[in-house]
PDB file of N, CA and C in Angstrom:
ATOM      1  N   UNK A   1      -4.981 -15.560  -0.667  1.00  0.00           N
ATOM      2  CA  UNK A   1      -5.882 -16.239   0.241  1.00  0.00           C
ATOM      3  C   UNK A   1      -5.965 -17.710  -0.162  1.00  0.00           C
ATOM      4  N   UNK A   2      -6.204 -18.519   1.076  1.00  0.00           N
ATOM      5  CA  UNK A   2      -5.965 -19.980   0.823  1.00  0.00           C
ATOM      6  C   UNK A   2      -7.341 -20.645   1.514  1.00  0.00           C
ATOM      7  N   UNK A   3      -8.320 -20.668   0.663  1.00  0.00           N
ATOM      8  CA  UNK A   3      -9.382 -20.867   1.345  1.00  0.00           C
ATOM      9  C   UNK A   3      -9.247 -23.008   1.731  1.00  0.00           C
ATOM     10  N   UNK A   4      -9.423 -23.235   2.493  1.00  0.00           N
ATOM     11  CA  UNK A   4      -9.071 -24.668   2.485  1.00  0.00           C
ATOM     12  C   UNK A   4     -10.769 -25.007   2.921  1.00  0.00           C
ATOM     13  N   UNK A   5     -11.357 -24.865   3.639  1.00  0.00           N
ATOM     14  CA  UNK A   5     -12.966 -25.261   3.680  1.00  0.00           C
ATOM     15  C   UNK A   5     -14.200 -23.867   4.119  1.00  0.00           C
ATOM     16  N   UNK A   6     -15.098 -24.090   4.778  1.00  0.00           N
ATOM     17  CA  UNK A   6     -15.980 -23.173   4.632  1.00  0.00           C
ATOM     18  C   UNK A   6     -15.737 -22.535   6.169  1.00  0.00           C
ATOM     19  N   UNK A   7     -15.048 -22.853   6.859  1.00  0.00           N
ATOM     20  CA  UNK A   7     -14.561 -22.399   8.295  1.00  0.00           C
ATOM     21  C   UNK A   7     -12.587 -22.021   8.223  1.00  0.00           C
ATOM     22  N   UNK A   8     -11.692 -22.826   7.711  1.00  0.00           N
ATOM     23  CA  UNK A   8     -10.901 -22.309   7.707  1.00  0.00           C
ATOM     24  C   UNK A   8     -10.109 -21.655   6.466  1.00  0.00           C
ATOM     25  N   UNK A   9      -9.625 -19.934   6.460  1.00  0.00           N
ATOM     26  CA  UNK A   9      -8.630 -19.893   5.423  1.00  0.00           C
ATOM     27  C   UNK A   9      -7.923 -19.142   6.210  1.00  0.00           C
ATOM     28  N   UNK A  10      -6.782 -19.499   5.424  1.00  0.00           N
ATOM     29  CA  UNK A  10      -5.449 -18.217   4.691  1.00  0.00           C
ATOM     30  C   UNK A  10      -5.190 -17.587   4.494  1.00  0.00           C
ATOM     31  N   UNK A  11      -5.012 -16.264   5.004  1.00  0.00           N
ATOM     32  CA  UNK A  11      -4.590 -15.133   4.041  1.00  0.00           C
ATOM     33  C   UNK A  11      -3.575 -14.279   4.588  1.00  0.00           C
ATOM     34  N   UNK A  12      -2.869 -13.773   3.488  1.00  0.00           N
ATOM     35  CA  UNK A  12      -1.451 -13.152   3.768  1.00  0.00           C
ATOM     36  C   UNK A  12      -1.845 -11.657   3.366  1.00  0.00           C
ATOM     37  N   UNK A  13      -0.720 -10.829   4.184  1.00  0.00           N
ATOM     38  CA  UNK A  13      -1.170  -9.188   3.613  1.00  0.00           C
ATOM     39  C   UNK A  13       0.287  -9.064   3.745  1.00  0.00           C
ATOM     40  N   UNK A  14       0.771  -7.857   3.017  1.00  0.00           N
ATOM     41  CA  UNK A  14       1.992  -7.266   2.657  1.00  0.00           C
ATOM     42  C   UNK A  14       2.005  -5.979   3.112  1.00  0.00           C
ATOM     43  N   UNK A  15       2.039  -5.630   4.428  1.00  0.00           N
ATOM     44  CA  UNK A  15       2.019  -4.652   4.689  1.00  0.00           C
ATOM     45  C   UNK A  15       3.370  -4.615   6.286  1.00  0.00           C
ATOM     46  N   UNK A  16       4.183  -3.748   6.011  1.00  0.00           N
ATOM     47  CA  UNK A  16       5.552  -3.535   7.296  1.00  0.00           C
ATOM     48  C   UNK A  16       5.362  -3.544   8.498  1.00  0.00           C
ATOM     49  N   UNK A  17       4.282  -2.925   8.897  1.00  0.00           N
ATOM     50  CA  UNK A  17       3.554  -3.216  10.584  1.00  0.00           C
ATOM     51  C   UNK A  17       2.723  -4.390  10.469  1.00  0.00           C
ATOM     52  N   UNK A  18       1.669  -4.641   9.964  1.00  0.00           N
ATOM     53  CA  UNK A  18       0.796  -5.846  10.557  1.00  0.00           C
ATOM     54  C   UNK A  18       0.770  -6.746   9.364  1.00  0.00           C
ATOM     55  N   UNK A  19       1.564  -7.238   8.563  1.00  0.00           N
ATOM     56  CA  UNK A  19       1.352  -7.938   7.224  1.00  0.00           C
ATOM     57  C   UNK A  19       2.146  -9.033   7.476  1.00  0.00           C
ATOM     58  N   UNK A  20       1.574 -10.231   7.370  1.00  0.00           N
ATOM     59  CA  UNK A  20       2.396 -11.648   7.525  1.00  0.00           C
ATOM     60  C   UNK A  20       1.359 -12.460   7.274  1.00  0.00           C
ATOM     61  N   UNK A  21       1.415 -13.664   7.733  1.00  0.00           N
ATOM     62  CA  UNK A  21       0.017 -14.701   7.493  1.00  0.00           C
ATOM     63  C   UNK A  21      -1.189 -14.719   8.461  1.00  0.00           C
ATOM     64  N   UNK A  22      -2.074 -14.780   8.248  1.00  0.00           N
ATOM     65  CA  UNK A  22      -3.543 -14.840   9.372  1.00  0.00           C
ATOM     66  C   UNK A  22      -4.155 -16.219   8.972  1.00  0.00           C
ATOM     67  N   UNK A  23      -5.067 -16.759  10.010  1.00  0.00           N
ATOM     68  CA  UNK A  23      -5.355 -17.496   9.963  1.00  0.00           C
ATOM     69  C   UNK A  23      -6.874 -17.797  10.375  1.00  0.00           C
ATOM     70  N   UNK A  24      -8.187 -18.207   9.898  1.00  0.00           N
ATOM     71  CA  UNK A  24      -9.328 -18.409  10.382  1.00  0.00           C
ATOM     72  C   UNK A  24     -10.068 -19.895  10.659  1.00  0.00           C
ATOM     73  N   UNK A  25      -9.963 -19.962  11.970  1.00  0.00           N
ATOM     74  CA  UNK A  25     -10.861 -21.211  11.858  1.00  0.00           C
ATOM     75  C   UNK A  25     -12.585 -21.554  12.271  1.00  0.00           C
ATOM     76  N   UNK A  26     -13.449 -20.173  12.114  1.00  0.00           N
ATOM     77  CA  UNK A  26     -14.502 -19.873  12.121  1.00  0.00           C
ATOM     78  C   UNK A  26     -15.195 -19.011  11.106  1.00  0.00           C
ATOM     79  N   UNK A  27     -15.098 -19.408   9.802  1.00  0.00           N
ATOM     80  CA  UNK A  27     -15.355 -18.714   8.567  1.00  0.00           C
ATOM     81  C   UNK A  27     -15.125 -17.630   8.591  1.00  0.00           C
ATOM     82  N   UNK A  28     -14.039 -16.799   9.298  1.00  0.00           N
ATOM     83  CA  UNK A  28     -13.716 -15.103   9.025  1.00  0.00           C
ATOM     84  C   UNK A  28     -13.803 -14.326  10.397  1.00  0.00           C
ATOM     85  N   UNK A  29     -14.594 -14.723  11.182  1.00  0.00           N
ATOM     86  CA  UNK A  29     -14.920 -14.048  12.335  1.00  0.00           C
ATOM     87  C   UNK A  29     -13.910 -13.619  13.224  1.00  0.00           C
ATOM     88  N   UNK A  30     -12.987 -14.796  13.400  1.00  0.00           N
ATOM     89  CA  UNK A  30     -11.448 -14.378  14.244  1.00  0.00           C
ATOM     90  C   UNK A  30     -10.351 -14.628  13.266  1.00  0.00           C
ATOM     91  N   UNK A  31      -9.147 -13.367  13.517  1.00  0.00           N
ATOM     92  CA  UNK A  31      -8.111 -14.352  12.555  1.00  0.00           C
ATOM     93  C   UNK A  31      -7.359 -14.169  13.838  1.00  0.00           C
ATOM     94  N   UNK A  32      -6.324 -15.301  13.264  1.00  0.00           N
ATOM     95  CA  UNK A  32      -5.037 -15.258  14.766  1.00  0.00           C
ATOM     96  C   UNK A  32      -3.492 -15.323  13.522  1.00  0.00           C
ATOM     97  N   UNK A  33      -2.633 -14.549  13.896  1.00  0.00           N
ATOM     98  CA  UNK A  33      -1.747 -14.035  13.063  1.00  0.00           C
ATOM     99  C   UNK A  33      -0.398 -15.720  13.474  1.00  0.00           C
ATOM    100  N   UNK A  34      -0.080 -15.734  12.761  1.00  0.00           N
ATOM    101  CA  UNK A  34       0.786 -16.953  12.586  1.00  0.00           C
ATOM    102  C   UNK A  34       2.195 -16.558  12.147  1.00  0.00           C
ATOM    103  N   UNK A  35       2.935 -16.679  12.562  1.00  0.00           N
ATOM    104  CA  UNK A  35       4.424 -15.800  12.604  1.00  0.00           C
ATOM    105  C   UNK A  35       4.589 -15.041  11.467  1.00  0.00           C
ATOM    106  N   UNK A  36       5.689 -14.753  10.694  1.00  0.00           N
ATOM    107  CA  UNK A  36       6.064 -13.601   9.807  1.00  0.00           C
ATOM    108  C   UNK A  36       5.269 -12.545   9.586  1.00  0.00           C
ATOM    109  N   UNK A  37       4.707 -12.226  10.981  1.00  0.00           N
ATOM    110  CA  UNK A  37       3.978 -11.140  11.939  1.00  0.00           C
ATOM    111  C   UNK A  37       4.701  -9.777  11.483  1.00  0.00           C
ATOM    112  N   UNK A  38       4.666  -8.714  10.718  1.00  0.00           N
ATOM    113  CA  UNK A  38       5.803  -7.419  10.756  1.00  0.00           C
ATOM    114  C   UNK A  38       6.433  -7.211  10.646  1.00  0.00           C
ATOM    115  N   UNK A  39       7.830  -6.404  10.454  1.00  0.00           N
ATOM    116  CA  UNK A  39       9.026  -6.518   9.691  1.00  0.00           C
ATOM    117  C   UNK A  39       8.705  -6.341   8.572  1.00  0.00           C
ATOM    118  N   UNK A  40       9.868  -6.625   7.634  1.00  0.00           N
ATOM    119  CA  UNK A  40      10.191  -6.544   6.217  1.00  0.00           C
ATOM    120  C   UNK A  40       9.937  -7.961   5.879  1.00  0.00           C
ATOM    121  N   UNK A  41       9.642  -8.182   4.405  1.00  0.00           N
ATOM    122  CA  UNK A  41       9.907  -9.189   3.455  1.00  0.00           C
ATOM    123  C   UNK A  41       8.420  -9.842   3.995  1.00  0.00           C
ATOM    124  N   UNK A  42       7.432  -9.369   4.028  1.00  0.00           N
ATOM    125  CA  UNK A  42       6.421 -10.122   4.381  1.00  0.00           C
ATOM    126  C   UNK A  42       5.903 -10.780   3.097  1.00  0.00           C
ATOM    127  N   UNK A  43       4.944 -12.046   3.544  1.00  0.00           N
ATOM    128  CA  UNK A  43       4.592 -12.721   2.097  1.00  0.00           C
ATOM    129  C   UNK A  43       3.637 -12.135   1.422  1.00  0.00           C
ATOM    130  N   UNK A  44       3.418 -11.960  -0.473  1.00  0.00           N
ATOM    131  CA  UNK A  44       2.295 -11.639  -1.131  1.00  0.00           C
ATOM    132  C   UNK A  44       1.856 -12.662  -1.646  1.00  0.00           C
ATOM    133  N   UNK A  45       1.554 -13.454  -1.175  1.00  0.00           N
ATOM    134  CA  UNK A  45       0.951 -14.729  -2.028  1.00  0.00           C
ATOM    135  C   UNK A  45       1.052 -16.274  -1.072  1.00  0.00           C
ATOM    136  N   UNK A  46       0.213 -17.030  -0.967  1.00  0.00           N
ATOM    137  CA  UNK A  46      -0.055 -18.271  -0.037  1.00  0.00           C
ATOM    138  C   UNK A  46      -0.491 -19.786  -1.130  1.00  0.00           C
ATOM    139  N   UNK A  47      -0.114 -20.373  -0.964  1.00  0.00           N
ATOM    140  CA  UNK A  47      -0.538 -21.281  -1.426  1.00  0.00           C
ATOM    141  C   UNK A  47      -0.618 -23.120  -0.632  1.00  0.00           C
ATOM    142  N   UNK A  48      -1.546 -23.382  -0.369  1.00  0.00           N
ATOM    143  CA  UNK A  48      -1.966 -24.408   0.633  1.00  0.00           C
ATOM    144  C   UNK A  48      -2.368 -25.538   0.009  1.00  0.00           C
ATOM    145  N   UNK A  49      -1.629 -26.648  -0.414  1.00  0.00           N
ATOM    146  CA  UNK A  49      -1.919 -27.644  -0.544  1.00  0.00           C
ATOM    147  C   UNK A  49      -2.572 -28.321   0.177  1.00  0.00           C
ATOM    148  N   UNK A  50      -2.834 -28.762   1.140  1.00  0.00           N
ATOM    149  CA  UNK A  50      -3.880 -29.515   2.038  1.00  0.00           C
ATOM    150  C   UNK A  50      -3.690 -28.616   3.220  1.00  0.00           C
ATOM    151  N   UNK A  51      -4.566 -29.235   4.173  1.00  0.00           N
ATOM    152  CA  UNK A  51      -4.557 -28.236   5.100  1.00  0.00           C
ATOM    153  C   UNK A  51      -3.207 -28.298   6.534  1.00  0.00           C
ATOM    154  N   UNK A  52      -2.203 -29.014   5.696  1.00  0.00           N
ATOM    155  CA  UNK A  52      -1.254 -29.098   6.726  1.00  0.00           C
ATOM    156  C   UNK A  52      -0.014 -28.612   5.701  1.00  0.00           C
ATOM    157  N   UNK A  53      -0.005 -28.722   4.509  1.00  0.00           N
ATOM    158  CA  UNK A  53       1.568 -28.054   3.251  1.00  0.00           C
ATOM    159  C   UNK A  53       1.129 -27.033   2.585  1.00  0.00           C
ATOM    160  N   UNK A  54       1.800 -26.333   3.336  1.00  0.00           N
ATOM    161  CA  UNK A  54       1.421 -25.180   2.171  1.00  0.00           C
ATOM    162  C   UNK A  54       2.871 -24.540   2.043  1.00  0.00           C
ATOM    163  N   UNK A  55       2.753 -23.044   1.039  1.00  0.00           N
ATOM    164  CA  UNK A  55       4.144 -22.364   1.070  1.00  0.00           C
ATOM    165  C   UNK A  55       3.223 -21.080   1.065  1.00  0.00           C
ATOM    166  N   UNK A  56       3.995 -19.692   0.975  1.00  0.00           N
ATOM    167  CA  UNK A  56       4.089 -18.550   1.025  1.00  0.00           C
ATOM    168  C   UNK A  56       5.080 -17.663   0.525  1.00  0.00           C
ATOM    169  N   UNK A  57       5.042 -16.565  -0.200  1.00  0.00           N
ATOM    170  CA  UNK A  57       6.022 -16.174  -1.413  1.00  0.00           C
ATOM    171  C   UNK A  57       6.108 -14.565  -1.096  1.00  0.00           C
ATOM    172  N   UNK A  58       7.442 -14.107  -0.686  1.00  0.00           N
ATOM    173  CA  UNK A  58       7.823 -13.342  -0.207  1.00  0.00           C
ATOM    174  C   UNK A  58       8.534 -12.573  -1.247  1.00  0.00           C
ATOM    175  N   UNK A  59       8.815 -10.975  -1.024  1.00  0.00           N
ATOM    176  CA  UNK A  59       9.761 -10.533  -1.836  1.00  0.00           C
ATOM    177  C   UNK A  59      11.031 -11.097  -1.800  1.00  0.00           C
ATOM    178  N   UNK A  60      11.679 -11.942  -0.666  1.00  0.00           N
ATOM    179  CA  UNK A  60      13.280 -11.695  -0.684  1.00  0.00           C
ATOM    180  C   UNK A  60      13.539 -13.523  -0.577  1.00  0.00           C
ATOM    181  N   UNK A  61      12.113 -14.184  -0.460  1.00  0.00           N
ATOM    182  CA  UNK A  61      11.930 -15.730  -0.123  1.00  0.00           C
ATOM    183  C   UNK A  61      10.471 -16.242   0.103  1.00  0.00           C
ATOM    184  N   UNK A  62      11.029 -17.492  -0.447  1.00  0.00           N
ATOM    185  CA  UNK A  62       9.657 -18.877   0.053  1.00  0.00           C
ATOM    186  C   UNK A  62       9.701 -19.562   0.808  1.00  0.00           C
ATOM    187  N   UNK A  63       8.545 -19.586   1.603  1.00  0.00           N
ATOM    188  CA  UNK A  63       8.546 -20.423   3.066  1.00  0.00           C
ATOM    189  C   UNK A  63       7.594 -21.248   2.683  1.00  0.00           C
ATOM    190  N   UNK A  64       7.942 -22.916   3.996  1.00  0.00           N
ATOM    191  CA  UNK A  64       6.806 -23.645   3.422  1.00  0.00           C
ATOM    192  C   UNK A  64       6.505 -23.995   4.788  1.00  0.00           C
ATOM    193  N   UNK A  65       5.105 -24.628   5.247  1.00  0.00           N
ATOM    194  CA  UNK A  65       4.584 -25.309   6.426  1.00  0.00           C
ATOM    195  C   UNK A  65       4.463 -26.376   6.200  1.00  0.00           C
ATOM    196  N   UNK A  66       4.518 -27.129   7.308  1.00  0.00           N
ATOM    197  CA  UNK A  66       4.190 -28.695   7.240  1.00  0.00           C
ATOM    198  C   UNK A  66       3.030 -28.825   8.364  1.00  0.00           C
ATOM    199  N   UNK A  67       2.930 -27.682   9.218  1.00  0.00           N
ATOM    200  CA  UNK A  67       1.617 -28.218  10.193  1.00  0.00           C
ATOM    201  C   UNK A  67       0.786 -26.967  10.100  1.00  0.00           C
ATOM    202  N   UNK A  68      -0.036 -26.933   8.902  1.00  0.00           N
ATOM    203  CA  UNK A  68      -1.385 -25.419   8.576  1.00  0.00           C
ATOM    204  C   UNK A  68      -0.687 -24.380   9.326  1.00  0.00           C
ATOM    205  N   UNK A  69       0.590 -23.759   9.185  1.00  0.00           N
ATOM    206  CA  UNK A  69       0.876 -22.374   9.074  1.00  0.00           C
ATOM    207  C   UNK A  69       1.360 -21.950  10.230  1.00  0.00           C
ATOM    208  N   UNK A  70       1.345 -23.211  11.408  1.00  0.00           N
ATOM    209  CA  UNK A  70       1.839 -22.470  13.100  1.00  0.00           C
ATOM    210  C   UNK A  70       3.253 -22.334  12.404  1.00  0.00           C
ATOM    211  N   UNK A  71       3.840 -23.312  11.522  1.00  0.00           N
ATOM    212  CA  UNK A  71       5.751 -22.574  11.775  1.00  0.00           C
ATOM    213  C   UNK A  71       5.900 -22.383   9.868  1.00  0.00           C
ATOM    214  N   UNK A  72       6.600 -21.839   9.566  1.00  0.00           N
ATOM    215  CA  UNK A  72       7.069 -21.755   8.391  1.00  0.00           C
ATOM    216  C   UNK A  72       8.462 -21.750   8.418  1.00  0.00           C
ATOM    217  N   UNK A  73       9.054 -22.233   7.312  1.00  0.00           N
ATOM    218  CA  UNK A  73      10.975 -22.243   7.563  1.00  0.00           C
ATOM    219  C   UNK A  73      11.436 -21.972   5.802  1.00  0.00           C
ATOM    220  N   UNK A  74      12.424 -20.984   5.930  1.00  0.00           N
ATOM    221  CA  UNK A  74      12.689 -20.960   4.885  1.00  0.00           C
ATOM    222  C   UNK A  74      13.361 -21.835   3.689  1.00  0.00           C
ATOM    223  N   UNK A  75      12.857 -21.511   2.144  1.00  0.00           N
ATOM    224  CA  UNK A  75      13.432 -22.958   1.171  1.00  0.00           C
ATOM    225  C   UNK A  75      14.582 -21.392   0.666  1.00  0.00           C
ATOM    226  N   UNK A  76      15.551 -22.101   0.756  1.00  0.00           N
ATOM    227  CA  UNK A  76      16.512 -21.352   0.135  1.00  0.00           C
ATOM    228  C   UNK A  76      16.546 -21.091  -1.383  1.00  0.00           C
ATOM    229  N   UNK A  77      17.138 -20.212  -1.938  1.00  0.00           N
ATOM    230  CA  UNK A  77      16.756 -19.952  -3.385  1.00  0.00           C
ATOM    231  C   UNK A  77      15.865 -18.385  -3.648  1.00  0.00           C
ATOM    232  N   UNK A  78      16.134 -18.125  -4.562  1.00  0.00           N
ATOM    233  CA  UNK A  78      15.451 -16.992  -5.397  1.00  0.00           C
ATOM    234  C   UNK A  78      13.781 -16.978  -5.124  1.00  0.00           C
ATOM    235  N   UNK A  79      13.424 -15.856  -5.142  1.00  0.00           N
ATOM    236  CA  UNK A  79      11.885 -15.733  -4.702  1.00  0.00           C
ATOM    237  C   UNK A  79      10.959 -15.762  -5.984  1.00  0.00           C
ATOM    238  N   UNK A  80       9.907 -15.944  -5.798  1.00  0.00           N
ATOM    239  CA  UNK A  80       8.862 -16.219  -7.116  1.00  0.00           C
ATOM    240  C   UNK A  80       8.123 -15.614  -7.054  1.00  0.00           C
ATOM    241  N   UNK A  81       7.222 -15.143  -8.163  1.00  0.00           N
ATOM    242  CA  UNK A  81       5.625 -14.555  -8.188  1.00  0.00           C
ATOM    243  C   UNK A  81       4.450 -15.699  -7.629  1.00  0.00           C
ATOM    244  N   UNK A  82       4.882 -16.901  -8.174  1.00  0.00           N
ATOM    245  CA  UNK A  82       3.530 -17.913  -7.814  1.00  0.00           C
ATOM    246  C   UNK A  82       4.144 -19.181  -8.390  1.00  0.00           C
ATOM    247  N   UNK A  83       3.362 -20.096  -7.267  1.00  0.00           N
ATOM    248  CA  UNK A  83       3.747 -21.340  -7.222  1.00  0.00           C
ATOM    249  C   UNK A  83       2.422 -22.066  -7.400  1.00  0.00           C
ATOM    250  N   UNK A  84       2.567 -23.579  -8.312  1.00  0.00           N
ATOM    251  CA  UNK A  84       1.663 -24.318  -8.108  1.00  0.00           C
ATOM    252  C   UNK A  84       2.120 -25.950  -8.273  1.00  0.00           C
ATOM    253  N   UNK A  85       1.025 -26.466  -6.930  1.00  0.00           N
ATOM    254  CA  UNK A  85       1.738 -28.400  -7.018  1.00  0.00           C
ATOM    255  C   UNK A  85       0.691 -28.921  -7.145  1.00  0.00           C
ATOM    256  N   UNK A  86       1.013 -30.189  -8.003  1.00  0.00           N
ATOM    257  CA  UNK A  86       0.010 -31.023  -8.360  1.00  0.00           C
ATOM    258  C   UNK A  86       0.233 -32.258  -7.525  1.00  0.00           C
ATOM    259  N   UNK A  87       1.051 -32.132  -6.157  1.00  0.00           N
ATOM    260  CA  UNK A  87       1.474 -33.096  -5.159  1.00  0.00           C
ATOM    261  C   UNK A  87       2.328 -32.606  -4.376  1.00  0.00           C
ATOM    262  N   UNK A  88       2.729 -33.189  -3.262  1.00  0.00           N
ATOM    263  CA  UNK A  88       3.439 -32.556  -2.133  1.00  0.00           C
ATOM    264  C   UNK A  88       5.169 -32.526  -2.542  1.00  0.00           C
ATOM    265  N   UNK A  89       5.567 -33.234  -3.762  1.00  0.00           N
ATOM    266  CA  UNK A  89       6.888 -33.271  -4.361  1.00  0.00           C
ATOM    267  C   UNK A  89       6.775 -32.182  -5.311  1.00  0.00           C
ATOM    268  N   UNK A  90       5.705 -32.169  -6.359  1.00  0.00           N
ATOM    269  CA  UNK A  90       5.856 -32.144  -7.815  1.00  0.00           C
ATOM    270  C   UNK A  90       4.876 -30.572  -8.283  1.00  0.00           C
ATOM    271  N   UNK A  91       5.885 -29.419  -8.382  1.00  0.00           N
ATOM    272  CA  UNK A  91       5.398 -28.327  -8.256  1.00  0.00           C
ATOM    273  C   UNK A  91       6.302 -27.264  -9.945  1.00  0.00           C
ATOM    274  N   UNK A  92       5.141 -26.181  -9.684  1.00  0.00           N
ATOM    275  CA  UNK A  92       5.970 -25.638 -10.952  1.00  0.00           C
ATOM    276  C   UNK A  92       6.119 -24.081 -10.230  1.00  0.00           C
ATOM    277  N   UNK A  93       7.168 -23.236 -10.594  1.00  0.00           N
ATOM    278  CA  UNK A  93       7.378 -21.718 -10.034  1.00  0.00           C
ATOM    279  C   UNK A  93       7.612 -20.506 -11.145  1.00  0.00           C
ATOM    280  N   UNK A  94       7.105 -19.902 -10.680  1.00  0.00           N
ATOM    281  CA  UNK A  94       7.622 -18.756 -12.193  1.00  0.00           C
ATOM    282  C   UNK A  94       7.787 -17.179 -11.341  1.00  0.00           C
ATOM    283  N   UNK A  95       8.445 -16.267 -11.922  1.00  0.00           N
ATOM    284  CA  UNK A  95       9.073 -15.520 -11.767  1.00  0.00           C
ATOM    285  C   UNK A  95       8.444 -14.214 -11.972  1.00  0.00           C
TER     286      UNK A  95
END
């Protein structure tokens, strides 16, 4: 979960039918699902640098947004447990 203020967060579920990213912009009340909607390889983990960069960490890959979560595109490379940036360049990943 990517709480970014007191009305909007983040949160990802890992589940094959309804598990991908959700999204709230009324402290919890509605979420609206934001692509990697079902299927396989859904993300366990979100991480939101401001409220427009974030990434998301998948079993098979990492995706990142540039506009709060409407698109995600994949970063090629090996998948991670958790990511953290101390800027929109300058990040650390572990396994």
């Amino acid at each position: 979960m990517a709480v970014l203020n007191k009305d909007t967060i983040l949160f990802v579920r890992d589940s094959g039918f309804d598990g991908g990213v959700y999204r709230t912009t009324d402290g919890g009340l509605n979420w609206q699902p934001l692509g990697q909607v079902g299927g396989t390889g859904q993300p366990y983990s979100i991480y939101m640098f401001n409220k427009d960069i974030g990434f998301n960490l998948g079993s098979s890959n990492m995706r990142k947004t540039t506009n709060g979560g409407e698109n995600w595109f994949v970063i090629p490379g090996e998948s991670y447990f958790d990511i953290k940036f101390i800027d929109t360049l300058i990040g650390w990943k572990y396994k």
